[in-house]
N, C-alpha and C. Protein backbone atom coordinates (compact mmCIF):
# COMPACT_ATOMS: atom_id res chain seq x y z
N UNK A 1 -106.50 60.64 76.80
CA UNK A 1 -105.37 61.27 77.48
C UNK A 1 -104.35 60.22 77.92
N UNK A 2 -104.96 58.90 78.14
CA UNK A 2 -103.73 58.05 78.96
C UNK A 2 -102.88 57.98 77.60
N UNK A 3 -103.37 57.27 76.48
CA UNK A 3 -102.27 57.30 75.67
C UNK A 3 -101.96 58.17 75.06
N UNK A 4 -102.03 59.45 75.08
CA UNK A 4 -101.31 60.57 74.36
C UNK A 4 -100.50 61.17 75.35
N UNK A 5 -100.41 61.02 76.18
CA UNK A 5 -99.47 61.38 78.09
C UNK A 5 -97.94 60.05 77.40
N UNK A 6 -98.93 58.97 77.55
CA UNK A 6 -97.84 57.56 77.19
C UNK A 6 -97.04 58.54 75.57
N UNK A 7 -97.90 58.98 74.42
CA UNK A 7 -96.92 58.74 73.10
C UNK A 7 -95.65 60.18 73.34
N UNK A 8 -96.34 61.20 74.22
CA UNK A 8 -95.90 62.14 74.94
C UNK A 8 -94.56 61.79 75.22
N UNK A 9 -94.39 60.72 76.40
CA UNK A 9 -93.51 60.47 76.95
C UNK A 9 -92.29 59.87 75.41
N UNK A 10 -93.07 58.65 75.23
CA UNK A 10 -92.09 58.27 74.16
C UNK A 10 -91.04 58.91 73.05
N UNK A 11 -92.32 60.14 72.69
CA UNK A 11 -91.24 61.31 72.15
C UNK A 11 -90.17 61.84 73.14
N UNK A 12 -90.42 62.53 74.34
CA UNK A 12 -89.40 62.75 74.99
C UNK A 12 -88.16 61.85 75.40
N UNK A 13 -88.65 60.41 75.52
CA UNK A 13 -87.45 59.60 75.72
C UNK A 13 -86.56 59.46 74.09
N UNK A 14 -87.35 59.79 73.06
CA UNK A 14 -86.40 60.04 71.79
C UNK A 14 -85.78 61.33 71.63
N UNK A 15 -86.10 62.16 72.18
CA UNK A 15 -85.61 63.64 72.10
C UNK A 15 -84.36 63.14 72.95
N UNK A 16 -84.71 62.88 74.00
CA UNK A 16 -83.28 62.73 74.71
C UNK A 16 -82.02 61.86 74.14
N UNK A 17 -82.86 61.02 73.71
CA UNK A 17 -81.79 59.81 73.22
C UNK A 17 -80.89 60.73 72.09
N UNK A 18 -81.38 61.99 71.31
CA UNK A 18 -80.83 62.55 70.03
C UNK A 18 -80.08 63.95 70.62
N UNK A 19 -79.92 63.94 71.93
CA UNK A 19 -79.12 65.51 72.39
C UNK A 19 -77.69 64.74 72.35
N UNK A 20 -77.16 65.58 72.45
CA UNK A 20 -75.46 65.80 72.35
C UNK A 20 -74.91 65.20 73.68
N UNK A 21 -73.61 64.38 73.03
CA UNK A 21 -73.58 63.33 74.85
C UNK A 21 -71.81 64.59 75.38
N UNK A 22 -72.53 65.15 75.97
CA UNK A 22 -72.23 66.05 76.64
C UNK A 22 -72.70 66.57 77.69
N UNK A 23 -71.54 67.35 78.88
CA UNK A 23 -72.49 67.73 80.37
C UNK A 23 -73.67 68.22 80.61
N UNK A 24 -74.03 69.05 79.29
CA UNK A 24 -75.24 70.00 79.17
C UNK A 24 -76.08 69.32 78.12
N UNK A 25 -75.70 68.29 77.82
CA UNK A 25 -76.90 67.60 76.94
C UNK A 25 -77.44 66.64 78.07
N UNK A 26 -76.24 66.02 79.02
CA UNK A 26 -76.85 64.97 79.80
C UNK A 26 -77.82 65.76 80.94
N UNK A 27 -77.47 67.14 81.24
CA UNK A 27 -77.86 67.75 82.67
C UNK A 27 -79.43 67.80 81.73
N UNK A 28 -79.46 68.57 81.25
CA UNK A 28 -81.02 69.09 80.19
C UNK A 28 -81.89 67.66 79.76
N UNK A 29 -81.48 66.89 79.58
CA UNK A 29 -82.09 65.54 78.77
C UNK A 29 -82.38 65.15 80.05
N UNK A 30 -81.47 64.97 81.45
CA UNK A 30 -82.32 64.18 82.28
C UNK A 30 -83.26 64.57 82.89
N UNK A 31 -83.04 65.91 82.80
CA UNK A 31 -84.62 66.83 83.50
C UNK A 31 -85.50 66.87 82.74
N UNK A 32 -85.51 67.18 81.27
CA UNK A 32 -86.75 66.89 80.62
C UNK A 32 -87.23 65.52 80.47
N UNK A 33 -86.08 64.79 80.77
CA UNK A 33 -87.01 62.96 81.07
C UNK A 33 -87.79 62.96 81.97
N UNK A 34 -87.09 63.36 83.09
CA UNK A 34 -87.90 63.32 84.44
C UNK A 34 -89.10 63.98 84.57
N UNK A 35 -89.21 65.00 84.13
CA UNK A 35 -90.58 65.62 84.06
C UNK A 35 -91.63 65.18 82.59
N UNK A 36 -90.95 65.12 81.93
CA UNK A 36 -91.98 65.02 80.63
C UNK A 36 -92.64 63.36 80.76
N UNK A 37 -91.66 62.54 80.84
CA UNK A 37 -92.69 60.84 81.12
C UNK A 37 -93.54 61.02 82.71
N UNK A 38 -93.04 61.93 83.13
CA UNK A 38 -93.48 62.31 84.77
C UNK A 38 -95.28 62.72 84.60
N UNK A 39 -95.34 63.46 83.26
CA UNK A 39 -96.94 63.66 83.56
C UNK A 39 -97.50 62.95 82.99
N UNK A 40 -97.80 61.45 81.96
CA UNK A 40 -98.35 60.60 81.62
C UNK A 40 -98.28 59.29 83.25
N UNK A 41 -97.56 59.70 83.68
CA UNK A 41 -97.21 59.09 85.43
C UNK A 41 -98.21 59.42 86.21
N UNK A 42 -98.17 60.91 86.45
CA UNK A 42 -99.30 61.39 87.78
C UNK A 42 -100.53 61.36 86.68
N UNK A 43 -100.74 61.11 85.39
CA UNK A 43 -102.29 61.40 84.66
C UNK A 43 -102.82 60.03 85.34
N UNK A 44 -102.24 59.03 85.10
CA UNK A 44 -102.76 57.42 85.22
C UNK A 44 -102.79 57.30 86.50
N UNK A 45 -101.93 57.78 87.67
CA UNK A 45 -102.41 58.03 89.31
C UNK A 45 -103.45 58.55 89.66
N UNK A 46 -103.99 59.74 88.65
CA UNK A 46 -104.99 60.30 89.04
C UNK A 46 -105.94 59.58 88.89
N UNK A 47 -106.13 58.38 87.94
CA UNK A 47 -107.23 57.98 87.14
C UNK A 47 -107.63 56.85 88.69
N UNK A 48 -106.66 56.90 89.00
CA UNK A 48 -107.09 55.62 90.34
C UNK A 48 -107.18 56.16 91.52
N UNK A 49 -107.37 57.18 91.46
CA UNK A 49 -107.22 58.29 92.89
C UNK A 49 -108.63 57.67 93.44
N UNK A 50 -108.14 57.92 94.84
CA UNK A 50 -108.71 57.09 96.14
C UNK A 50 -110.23 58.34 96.09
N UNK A 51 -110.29 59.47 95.78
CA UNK A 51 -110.82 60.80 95.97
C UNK A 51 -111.46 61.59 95.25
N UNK A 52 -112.02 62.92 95.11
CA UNK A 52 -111.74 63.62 94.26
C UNK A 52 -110.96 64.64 94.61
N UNK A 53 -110.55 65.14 95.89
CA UNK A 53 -109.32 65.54 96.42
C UNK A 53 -107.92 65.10 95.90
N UNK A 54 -107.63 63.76 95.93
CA UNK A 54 -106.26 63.17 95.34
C UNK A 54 -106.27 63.05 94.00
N UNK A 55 -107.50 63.06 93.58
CA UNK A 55 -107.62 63.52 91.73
C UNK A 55 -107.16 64.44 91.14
N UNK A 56 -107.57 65.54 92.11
CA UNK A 56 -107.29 67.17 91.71
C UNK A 56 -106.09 67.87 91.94
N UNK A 57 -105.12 66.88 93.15
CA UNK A 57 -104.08 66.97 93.98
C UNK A 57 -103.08 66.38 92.39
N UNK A 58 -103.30 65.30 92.37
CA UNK A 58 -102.47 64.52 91.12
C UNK A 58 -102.36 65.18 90.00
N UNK A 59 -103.76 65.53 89.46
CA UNK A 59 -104.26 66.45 88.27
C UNK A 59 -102.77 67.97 88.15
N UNK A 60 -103.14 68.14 89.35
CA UNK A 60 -102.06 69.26 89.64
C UNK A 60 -100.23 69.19 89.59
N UNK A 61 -100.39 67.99 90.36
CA UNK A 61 -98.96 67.73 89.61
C UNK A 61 -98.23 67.55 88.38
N UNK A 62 -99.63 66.91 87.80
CA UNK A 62 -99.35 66.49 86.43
C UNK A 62 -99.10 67.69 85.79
N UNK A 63 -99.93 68.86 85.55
CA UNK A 63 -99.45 70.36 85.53
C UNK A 63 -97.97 70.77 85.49
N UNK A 64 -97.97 70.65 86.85
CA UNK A 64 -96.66 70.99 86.90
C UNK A 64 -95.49 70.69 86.32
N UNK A 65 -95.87 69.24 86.11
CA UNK A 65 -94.75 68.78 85.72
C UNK A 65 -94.72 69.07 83.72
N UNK A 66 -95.77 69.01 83.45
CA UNK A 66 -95.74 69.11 81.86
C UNK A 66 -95.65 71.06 81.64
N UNK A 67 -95.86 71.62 82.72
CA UNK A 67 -95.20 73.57 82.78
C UNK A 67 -93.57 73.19 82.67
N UNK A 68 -93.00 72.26 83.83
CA UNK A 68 -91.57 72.28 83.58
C UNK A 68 -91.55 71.55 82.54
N UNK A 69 -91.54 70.45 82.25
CA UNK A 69 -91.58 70.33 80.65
C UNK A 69 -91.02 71.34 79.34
N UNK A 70 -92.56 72.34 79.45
CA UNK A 70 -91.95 73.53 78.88
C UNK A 70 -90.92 73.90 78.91
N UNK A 71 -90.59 74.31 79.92
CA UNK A 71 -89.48 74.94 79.99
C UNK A 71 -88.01 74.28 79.96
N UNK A 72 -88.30 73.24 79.95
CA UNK A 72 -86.81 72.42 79.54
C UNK A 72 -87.07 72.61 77.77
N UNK A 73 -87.98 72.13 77.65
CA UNK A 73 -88.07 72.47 75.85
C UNK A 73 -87.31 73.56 75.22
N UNK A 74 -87.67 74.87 76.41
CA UNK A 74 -87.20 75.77 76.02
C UNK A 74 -86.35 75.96 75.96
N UNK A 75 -85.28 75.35 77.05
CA UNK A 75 -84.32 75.82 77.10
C UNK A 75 -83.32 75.11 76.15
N UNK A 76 -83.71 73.78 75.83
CA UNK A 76 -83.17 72.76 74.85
C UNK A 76 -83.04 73.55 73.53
N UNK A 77 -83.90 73.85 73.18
CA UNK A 77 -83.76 74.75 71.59
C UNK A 77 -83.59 76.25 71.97
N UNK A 78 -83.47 76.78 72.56
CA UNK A 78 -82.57 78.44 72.83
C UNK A 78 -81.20 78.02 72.67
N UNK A 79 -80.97 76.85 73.76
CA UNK A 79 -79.36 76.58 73.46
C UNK A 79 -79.09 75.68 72.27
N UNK A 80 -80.17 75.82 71.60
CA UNK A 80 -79.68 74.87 69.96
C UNK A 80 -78.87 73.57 70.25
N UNK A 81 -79.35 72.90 70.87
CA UNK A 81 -78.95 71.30 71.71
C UNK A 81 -79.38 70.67 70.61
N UNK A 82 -80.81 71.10 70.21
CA UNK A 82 -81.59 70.55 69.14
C UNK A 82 -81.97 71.92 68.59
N UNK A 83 -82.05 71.63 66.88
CA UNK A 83 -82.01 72.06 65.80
C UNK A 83 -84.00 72.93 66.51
N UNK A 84 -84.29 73.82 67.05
CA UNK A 84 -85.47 75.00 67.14
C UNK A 84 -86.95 73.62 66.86
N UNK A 85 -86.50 74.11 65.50
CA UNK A 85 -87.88 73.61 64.46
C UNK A 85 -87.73 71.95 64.61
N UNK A 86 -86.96 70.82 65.21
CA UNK A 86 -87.34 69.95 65.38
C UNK A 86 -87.93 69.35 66.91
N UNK A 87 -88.08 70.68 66.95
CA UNK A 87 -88.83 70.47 68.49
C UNK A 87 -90.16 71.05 68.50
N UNK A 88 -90.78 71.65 67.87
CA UNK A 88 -91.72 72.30 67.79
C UNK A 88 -92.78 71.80 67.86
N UNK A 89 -93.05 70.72 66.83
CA UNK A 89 -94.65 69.75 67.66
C UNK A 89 -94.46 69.30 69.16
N UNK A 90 -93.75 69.12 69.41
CA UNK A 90 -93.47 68.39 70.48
C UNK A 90 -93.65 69.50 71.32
N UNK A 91 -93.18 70.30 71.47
CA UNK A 91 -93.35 72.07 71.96
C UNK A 91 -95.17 72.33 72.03
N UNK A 92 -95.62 72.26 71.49
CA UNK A 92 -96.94 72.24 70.91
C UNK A 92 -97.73 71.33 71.66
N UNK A 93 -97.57 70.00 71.40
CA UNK A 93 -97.90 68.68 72.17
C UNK A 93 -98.05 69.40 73.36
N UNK A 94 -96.91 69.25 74.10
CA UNK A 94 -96.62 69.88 75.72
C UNK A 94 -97.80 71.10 75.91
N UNK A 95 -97.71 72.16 75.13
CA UNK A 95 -98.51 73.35 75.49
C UNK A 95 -100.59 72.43 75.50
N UNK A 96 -100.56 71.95 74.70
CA UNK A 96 -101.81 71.25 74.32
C UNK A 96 -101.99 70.50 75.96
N UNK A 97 -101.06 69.62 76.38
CA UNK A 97 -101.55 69.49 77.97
C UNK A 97 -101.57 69.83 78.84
N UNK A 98 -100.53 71.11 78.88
CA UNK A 98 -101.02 71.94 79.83
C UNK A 98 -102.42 72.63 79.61
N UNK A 99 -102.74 72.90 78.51
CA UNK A 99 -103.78 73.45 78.80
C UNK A 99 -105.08 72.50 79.24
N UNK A 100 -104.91 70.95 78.54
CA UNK A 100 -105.91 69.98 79.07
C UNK A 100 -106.44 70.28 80.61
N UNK A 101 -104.82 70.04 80.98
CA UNK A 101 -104.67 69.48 82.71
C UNK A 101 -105.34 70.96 83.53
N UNK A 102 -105.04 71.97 82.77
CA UNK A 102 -105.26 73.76 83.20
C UNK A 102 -107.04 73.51 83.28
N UNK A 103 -107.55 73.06 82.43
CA UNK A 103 -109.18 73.40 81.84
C UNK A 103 -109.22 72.14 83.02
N UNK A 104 -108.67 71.08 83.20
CA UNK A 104 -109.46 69.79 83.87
C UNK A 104 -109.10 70.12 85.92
N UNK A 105 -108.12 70.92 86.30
CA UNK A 105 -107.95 71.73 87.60
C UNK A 105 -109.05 72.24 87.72
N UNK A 106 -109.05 73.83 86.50
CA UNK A 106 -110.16 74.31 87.36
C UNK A 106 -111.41 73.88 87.41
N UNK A 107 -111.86 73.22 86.50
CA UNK A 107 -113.26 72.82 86.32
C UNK A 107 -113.61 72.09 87.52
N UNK A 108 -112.65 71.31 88.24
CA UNK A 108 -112.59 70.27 89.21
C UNK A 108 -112.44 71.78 90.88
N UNK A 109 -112.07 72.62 90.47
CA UNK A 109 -111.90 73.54 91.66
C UNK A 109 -113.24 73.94 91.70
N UNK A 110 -113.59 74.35 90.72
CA UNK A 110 -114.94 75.50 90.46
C UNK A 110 -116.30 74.59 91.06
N UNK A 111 -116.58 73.32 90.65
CA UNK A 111 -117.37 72.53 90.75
C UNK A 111 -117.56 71.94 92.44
N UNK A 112 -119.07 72.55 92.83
CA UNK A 112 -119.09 71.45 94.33
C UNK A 112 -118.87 70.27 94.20
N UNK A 113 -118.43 69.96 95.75
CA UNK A 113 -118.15 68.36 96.15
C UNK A 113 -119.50 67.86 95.69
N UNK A 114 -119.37 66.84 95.81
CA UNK A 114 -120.74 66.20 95.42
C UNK A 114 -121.25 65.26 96.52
């Protein structure tokens, strides 16, 4: 996961680099920067978490942040910023860690302290 969070990010900092240098390419590109390198960020925080509280706390952000993710994706190819279909693994990618981070929450909720 650390380096597929890291190759994660790298695609998104190329997605951005290829949107349209325009108000709505710059507004959209900097939010999907911010969030998409954002969850290979809180994955590697978690890995050093003081806890298993601040694990699960981090774990969660990381969530979040690769859900908004999504949805900048989405909104990037609805408004055809980028060409649909050259976003689509990458679309994919994203859905693939949310569901990681989804299966690695609850398992971590469900499970006693130890």
């Amino acid at each position: 996961m650390r380096r597929r969070t890291k190759e994660f990010a790298l695609r998104i900092v190329r997605l951005v680099g290829a949107l349209p240098e325009s108000n709505i390419g710059w507004v959209l590109g900097r939010q999907v920067l911010k969030s998409g390198t954002s969850i290979g960020a809180n994955y590697h925080e978690a890995l050093r978490a003081s806890s298993r509280r601040h694990f699960l706390s981090t774990i969660e952000i990381a969530l979040r942040e690769a859900e908004e993710t999504e949805y900048w994706l989405d909104l990037i190819g609805e408004a055809r910023l980028i060409e649909p279909s050259r976003i689509v693994d990458l679309k994919n990618e994203c859905c693939e860690l949310i569901a990681i981070l989804t299966s690695t929450a609850k398992t971590l909720r469900q499970s006693p302290d130890p």
